[in-house]
C-alpha atoms as a PDB file:
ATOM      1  CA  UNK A   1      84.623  54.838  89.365  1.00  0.00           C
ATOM      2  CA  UNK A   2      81.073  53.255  89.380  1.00  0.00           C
ATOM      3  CA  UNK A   3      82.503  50.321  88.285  1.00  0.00           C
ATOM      4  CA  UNK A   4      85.151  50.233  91.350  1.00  0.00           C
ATOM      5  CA  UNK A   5      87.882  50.695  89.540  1.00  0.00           C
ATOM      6  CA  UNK A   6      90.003  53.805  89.985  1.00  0.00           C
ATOM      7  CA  UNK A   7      90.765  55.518  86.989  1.00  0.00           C
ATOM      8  CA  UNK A   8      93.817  58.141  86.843  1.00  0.00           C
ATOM      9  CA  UNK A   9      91.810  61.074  86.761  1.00  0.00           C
ATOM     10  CA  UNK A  10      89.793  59.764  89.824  1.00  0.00           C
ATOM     11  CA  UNK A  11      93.189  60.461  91.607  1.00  0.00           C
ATOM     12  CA  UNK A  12      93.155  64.240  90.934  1.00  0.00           C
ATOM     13  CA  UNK A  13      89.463  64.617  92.226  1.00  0.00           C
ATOM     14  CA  UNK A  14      88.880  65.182  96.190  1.00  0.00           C
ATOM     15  CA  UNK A  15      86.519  63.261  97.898  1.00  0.00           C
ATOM     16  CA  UNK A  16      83.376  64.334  97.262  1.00  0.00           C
ATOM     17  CA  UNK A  17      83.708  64.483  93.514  1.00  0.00           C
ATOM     18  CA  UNK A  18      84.624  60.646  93.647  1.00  0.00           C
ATOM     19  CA  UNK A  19      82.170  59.745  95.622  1.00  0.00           C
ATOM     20  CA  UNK A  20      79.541  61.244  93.705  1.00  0.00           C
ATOM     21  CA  UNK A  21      80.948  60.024  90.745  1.00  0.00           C
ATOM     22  CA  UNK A  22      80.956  63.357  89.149  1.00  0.00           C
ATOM     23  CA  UNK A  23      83.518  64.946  86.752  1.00  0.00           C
ATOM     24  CA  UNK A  24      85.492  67.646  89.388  1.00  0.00           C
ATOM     25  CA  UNK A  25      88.680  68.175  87.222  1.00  0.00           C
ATOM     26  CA  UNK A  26      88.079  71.916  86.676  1.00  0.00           C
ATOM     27  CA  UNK A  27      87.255  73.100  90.069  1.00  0.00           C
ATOM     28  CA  UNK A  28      89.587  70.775  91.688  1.00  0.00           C
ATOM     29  CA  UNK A  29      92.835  72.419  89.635  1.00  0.00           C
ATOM     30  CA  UNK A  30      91.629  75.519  90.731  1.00  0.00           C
ATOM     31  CA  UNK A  31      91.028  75.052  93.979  1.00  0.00           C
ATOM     32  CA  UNK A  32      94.699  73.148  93.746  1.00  0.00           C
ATOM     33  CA  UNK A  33      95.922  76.766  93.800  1.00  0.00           C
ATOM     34  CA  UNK A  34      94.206  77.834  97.329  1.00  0.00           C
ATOM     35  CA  UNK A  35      93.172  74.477  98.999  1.00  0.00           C
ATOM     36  CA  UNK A  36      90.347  75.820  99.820  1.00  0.00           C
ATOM     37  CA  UNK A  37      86.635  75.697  99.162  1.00  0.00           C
ATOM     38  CA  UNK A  38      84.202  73.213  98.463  1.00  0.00           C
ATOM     39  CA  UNK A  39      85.239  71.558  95.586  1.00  0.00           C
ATOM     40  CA  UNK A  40      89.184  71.283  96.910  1.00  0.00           C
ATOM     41  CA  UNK A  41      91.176  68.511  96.950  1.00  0.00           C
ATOM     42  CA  UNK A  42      92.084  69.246 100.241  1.00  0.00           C
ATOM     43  CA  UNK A  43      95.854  70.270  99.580  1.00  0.00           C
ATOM     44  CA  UNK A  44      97.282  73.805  97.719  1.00  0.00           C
ATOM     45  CA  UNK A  45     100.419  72.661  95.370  1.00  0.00           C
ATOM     46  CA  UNK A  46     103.648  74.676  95.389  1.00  0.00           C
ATOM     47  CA  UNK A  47     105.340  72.996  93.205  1.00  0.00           C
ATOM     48  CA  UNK A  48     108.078  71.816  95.226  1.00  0.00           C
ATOM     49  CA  UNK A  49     105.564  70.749  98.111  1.00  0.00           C
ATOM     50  CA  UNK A  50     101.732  70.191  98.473  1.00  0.00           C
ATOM     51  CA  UNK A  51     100.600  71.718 101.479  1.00  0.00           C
ATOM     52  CA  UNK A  52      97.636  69.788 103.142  1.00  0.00           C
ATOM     53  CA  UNK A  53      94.975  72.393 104.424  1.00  0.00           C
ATOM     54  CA  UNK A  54      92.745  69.683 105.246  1.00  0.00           C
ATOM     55  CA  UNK A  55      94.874  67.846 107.656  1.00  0.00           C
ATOM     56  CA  UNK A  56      93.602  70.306 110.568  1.00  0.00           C
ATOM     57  CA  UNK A  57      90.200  68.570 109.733  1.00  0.00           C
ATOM     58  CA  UNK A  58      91.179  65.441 110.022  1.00  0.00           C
ATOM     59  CA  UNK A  59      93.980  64.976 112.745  1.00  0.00           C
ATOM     60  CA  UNK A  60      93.310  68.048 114.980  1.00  0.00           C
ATOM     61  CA  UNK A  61      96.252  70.480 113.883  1.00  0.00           C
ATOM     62  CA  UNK A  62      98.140  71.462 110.632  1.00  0.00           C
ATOM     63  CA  UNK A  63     100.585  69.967 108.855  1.00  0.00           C
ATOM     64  CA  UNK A  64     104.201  70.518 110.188  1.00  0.00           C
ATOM     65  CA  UNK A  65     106.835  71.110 108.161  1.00  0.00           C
ATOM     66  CA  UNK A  66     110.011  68.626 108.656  1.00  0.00           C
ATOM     67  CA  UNK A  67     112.924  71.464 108.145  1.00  0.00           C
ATOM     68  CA  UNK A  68     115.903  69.591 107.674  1.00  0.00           C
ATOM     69  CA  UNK A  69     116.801  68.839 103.568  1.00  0.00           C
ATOM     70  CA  UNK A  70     114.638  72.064 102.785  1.00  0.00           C
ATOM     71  CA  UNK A  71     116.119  75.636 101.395  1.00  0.00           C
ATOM     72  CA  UNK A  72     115.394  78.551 103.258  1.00  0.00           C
ATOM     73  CA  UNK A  73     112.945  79.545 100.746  1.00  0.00           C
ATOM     74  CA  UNK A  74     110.799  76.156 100.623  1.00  0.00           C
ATOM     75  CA  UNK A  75     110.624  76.501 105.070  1.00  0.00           C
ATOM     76  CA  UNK A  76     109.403  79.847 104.555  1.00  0.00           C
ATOM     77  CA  UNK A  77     106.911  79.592 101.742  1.00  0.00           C
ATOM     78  CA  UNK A  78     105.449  76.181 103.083  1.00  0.00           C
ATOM     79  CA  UNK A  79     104.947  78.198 106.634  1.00  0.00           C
ATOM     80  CA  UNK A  80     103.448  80.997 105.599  1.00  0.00           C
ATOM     81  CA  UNK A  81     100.758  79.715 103.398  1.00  0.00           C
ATOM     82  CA  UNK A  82     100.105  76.885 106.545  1.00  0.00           C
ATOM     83  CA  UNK A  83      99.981  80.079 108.840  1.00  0.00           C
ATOM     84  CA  UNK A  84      97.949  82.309 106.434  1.00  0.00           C
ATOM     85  CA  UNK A  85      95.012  78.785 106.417  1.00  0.00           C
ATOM     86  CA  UNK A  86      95.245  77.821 109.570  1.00  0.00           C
ATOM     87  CA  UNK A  87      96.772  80.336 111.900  1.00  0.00           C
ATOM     88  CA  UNK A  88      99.374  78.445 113.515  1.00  0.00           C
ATOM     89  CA  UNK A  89     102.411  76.522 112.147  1.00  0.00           C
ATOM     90  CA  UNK A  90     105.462  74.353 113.147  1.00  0.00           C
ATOM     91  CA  UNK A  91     108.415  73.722 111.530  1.00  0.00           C
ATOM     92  CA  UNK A  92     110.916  71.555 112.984  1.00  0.00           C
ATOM     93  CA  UNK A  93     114.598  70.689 112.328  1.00  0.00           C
ATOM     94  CA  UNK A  94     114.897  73.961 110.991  1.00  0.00           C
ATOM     95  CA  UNK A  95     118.546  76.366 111.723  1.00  0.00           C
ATOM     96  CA  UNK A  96     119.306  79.771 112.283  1.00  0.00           C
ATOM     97  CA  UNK A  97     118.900  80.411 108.050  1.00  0.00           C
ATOM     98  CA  UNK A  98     115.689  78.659 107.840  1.00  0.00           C
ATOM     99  CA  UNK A  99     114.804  80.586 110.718  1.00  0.00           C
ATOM    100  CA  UNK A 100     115.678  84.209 109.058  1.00  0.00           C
ATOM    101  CA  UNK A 101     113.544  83.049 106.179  1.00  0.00           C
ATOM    102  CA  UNK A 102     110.444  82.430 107.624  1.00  0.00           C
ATOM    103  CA  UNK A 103     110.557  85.128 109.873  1.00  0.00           C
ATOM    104  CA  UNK A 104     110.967  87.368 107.045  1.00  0.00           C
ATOM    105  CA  UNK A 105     108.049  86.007 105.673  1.00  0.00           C
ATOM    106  CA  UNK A 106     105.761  85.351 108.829  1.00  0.00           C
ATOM    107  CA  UNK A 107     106.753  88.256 111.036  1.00  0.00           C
ATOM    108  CA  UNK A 108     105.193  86.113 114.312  1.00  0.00           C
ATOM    109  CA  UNK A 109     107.543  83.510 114.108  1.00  0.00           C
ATOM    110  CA  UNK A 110     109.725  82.658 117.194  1.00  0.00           C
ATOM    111  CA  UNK A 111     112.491  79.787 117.474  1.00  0.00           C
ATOM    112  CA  UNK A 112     113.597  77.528 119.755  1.00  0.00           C
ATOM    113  CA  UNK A 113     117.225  76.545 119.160  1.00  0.00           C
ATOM    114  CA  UNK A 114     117.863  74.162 121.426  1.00  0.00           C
ATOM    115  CA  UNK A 115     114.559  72.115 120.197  1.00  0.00           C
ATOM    116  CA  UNK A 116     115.884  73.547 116.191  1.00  0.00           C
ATOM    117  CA  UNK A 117     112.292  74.482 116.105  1.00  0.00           C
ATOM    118  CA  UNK A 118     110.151  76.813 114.851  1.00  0.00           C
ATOM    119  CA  UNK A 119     106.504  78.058 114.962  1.00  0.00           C
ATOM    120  CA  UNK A 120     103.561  81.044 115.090  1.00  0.00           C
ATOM    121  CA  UNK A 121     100.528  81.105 116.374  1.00  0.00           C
ATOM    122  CA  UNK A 122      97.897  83.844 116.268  1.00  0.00           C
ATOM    123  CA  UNK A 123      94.384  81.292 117.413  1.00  0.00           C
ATOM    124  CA  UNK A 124      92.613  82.704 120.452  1.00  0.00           C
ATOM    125  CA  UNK A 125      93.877  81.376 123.597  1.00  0.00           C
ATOM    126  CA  UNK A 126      92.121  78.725 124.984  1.00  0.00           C
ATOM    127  CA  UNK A 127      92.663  76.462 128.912  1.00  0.00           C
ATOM    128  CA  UNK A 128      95.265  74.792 128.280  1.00  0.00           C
ATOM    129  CA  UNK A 129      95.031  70.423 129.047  1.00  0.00           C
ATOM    130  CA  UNK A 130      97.292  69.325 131.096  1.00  0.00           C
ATOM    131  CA  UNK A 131      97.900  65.407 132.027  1.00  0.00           C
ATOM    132  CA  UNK A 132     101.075  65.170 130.099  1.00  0.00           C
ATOM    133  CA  UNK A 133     104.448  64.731 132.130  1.00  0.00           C
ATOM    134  CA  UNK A 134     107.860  65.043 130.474  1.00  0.00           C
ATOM    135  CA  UNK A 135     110.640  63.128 132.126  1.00  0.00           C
ATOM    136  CA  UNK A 136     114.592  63.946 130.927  1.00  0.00           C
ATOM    137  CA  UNK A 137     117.112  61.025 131.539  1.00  0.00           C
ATOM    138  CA  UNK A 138     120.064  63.297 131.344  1.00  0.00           C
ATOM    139  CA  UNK A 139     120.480  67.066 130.269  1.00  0.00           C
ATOM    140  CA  UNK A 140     121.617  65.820 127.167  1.00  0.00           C
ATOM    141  CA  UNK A 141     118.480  64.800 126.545  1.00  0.00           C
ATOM    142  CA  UNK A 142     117.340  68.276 126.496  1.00  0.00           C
ATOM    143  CA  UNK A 143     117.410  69.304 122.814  1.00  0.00           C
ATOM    144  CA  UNK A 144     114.595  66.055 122.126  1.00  0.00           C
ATOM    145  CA  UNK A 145     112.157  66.671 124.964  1.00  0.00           C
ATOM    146  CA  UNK A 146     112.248  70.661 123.858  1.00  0.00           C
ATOM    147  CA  UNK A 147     110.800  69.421 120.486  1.00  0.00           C
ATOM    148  CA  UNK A 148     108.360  66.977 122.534  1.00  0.00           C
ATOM    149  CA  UNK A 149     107.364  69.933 124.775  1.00  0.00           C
ATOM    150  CA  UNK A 150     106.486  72.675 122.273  1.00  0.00           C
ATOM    151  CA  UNK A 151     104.813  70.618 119.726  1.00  0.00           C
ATOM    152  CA  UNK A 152     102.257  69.404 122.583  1.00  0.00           C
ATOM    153  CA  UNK A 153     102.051  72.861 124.209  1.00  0.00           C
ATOM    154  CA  UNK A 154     101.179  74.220 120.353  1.00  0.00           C
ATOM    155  CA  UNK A 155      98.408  71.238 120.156  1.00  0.00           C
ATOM    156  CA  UNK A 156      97.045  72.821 123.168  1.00  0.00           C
ATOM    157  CA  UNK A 157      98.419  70.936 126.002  1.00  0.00           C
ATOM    158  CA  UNK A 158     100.291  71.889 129.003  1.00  0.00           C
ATOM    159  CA  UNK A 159     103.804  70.089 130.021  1.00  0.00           C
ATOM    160  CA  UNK A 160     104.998  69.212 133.384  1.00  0.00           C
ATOM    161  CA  UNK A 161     109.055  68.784 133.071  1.00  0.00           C
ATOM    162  CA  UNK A 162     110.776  66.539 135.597  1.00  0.00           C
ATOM    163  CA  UNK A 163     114.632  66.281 134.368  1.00  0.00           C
ATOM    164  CA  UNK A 164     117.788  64.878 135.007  1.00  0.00           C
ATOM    165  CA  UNK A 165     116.374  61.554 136.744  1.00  0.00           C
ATOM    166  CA  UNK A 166     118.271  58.815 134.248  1.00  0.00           C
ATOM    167  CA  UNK A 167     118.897  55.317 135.999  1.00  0.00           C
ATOM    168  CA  UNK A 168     122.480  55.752 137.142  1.00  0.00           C
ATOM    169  CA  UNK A 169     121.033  57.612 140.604  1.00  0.00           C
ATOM    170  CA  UNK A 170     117.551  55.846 140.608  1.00  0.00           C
ATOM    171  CA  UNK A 171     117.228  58.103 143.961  1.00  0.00           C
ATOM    172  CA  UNK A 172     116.556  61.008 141.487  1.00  0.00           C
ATOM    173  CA  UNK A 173     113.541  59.184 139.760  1.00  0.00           C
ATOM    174  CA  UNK A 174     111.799  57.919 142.953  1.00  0.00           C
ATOM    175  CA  UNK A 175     111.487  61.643 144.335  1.00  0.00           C
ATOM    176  CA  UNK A 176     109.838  62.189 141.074  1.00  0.00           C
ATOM    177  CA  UNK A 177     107.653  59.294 141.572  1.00  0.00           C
ATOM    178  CA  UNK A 178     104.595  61.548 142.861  1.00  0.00           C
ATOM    179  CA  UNK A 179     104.727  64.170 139.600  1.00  0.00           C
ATOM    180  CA  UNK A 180     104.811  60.725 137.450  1.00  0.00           C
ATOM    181  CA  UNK A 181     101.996  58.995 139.037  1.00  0.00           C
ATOM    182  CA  UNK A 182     100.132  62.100 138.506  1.00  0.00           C
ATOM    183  CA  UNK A 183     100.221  61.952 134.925  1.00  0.00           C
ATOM    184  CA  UNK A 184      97.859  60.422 132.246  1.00  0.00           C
ATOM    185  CA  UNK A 185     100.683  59.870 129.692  1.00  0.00           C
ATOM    186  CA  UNK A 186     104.412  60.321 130.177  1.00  0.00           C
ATOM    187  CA  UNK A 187     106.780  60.641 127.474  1.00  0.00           C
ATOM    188  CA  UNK A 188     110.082  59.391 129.033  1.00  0.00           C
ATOM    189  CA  UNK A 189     113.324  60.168 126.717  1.00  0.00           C
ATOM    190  CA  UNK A 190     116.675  58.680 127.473  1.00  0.00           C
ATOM    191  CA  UNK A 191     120.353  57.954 125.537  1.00  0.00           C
ATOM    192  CA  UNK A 192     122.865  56.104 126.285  1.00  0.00           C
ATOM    193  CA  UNK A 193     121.410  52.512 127.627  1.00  0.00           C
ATOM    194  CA  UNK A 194     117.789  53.633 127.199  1.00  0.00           C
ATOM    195  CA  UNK A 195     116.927  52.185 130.581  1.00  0.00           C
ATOM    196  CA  UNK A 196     114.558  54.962 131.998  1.00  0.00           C
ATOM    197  CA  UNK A 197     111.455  54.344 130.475  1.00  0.00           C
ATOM    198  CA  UNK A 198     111.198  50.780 131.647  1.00  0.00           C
ATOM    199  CA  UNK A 199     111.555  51.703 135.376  1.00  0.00           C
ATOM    200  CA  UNK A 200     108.826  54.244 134.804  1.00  0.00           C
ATOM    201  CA  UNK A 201     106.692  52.085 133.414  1.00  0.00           C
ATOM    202  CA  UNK A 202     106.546  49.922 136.088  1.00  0.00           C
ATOM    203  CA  UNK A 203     105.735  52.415 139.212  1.00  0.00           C
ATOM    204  CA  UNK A 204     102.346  54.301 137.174  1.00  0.00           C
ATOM    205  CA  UNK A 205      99.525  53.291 135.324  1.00  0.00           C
ATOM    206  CA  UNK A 206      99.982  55.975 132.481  1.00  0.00           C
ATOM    207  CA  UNK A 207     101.251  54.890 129.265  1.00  0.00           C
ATOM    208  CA  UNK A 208     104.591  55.700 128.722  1.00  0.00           C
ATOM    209  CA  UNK A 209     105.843  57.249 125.332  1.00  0.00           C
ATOM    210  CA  UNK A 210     109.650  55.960 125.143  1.00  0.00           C
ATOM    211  CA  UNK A 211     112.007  58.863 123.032  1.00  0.00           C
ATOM    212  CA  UNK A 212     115.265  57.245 122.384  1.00  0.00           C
ATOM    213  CA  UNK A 213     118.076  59.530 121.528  1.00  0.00           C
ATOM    214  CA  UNK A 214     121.889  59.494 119.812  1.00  0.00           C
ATOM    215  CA  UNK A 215     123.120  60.675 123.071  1.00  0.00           C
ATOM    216  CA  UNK A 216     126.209  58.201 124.237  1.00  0.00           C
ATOM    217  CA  UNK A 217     129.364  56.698 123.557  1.00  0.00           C
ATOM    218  CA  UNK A 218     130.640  54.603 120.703  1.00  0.00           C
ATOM    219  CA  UNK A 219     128.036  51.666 121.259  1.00  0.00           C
ATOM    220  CA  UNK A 220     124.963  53.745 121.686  1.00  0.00           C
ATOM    221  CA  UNK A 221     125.272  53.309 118.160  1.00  0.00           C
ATOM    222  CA  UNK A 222     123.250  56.874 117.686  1.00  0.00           C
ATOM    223  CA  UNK A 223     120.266  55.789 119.307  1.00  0.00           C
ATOM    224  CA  UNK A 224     120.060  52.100 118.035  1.00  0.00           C
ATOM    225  CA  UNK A 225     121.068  50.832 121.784  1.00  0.00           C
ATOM    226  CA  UNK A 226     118.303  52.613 123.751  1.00  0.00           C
ATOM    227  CA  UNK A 227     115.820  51.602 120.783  1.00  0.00           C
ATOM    228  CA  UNK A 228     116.303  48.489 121.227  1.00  0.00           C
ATOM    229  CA  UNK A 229     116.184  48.664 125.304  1.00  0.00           C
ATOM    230  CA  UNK A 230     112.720  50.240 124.971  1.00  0.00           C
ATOM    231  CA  UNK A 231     111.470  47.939 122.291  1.00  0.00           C
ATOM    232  CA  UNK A 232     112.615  45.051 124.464  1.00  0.00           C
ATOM    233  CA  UNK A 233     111.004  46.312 127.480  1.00  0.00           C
ATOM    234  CA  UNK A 234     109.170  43.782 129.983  1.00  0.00           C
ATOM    235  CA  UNK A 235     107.096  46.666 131.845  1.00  0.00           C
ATOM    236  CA  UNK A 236     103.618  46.856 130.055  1.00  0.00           C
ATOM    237  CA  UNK A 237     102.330  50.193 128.473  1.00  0.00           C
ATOM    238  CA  UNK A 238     105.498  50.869 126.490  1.00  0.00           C
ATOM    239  CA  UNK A 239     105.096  52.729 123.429  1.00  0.00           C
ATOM    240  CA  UNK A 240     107.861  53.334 121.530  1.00  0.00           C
ATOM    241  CA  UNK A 241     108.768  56.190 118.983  1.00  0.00           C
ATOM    242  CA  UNK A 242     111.646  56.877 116.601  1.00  0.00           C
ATOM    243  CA  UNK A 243     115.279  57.934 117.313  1.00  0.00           C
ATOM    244  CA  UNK A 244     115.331  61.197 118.641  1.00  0.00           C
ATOM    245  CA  UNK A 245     112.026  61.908 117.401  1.00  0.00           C
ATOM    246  CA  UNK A 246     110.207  64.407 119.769  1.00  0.00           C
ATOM    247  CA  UNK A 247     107.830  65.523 117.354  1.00  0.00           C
ATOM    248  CA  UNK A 248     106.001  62.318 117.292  1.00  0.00           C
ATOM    249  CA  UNK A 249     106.126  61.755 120.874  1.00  0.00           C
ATOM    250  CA  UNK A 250     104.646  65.152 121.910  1.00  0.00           C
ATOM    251  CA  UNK A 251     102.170  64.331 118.947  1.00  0.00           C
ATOM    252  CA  UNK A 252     100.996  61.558 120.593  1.00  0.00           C
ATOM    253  CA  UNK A 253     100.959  62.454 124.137  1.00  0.00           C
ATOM    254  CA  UNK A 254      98.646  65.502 122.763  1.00  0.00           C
ATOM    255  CA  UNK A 255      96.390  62.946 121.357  1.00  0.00           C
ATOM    256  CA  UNK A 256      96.061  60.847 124.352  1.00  0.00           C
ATOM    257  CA  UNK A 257      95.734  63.638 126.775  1.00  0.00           C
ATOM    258  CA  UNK A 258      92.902  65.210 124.779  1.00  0.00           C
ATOM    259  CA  UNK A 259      90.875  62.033 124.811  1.00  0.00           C
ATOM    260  CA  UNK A 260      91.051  62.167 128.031  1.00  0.00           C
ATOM    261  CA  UNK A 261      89.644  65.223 128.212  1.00  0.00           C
ATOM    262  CA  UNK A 262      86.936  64.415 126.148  1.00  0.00           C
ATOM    263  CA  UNK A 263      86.534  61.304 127.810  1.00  0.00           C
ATOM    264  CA  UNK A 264      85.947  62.308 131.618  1.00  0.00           C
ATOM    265  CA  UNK A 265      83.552  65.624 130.157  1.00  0.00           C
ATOM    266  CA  UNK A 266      80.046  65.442 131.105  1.00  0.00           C
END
């Protein structure tokens, strides 16, 4: 690579063996088989699935494994060896037999079936941050915001739930108004016409993290109505993440929240 160019075998070297130009192929294929130690390339290959050990490092907490179009087998192999690096995992999308699986293999798991989420966790407790609200449109809603709410509670942050306060009794929302305006980020998720996060966004000053789900009748078209609501929305400080996806919004709310924190420290 002192040339610039990258050569195939550059691809198979981690980081510091390309940037030093030197020839890591041996150690990296056998640290391929851990992911760890100095000369790794960061990830441990399974063969079906390379597991990234370094992506605690780099974005704060493990790699989660997305459940759904995985056997049994895969779910529980991926989570054990994240759990075994790392000490906490979370799989999500996962049912009652991906469940059994990984259980069987990590005897700490516990599941969520409502969320269709699963995870362990065996780090030392630690003060939870808190700053993130969660805000339901309808109980319908639930099954999302439980996948928003546990992956930010496993990334260390605490969840304040305010549900049930959709648009069609606005009543609902404006007694919620002081538990919003309290927050530093809000994720807001809502069906049917998706109108929820909008009003929120215009009473606070916290960035608001629009969820849209499939929840609704015929023309919802699964989630592409409210998507487009939120994209379209004229109140500032509207983020907006994939249908249904609760794992990315709790992701990001985690993120935000914790810079916070780091922000107003001393």
């Amino acid at each position: 690579m002192a040339d610039g160019t990258l050569r195939p075998e550059d691809a198979v070297k981690g980081p510091a063996d390309v940037g030093a130009g030197t020839n890591g192929a041996p150690q990296g294929a056998a640290a391929a088989s851990t992911g760890t130690g100095a000369d790794s390339p960061g990830f441990e290959d399974l063969g079906f699935a390379r597991v990234d050990h370094d992506r605690a490092r780099r974005k704060g907490f493990p790699e989660v494994v997305f459940g759904a179009g995985k056997t049994p087998a895969q779910i529980a192999t991926a989570a054990e060896r994240i759990y075994q690096a790392s000490g906490v995992v979370l799989v999500t999308r996962i049912d009652s037999a991906g469940f059994d699986a990984m259980k069987a293999r990590v005897p700490d798991a516990r599941y969520n079936a409502l969320g269709r989420l699963a995870w362990a966790d065996r780090r030392k407790p630690a003060p939870a941050i808190d700053g993130i609200v969660l805000a339901t449109a309808g109980t319908s809603d639930q099954w999302v915001a439980e996948e928003a709410a546990e992956t930010a509670r496993l990334m260390g942050c605490e969840v304040r739930r305010v549900n049930d306060i959709g648009v069609a009794g606005i009543h609902r929302l404006l007694a919620a108004r002081p538990v919003l305006e309290s927050a530093r980020v809000i994720i807001a998720v809502a069906g049917m016409d998706g109108a929820m996060p909008s009003v929120i966004a215009g009473l606070v000053a916290a960035p608001v993290i629009a969820v849209p789900t499939s929840v609704g009748y015929g023309a919802n078209f699964e989630g592409i109505a409210p998507l487009l609501t939120m994209m379209n929305s004229c109140a500032p400080g509207v983020a907006v993440v994939n249908i249904d996806n609760g794992f990315g919004a709790g992701f990001m709310a985690a993120v935000i929240a914790k810079q916070a924190q780091a922000n107003r420290q001393p």
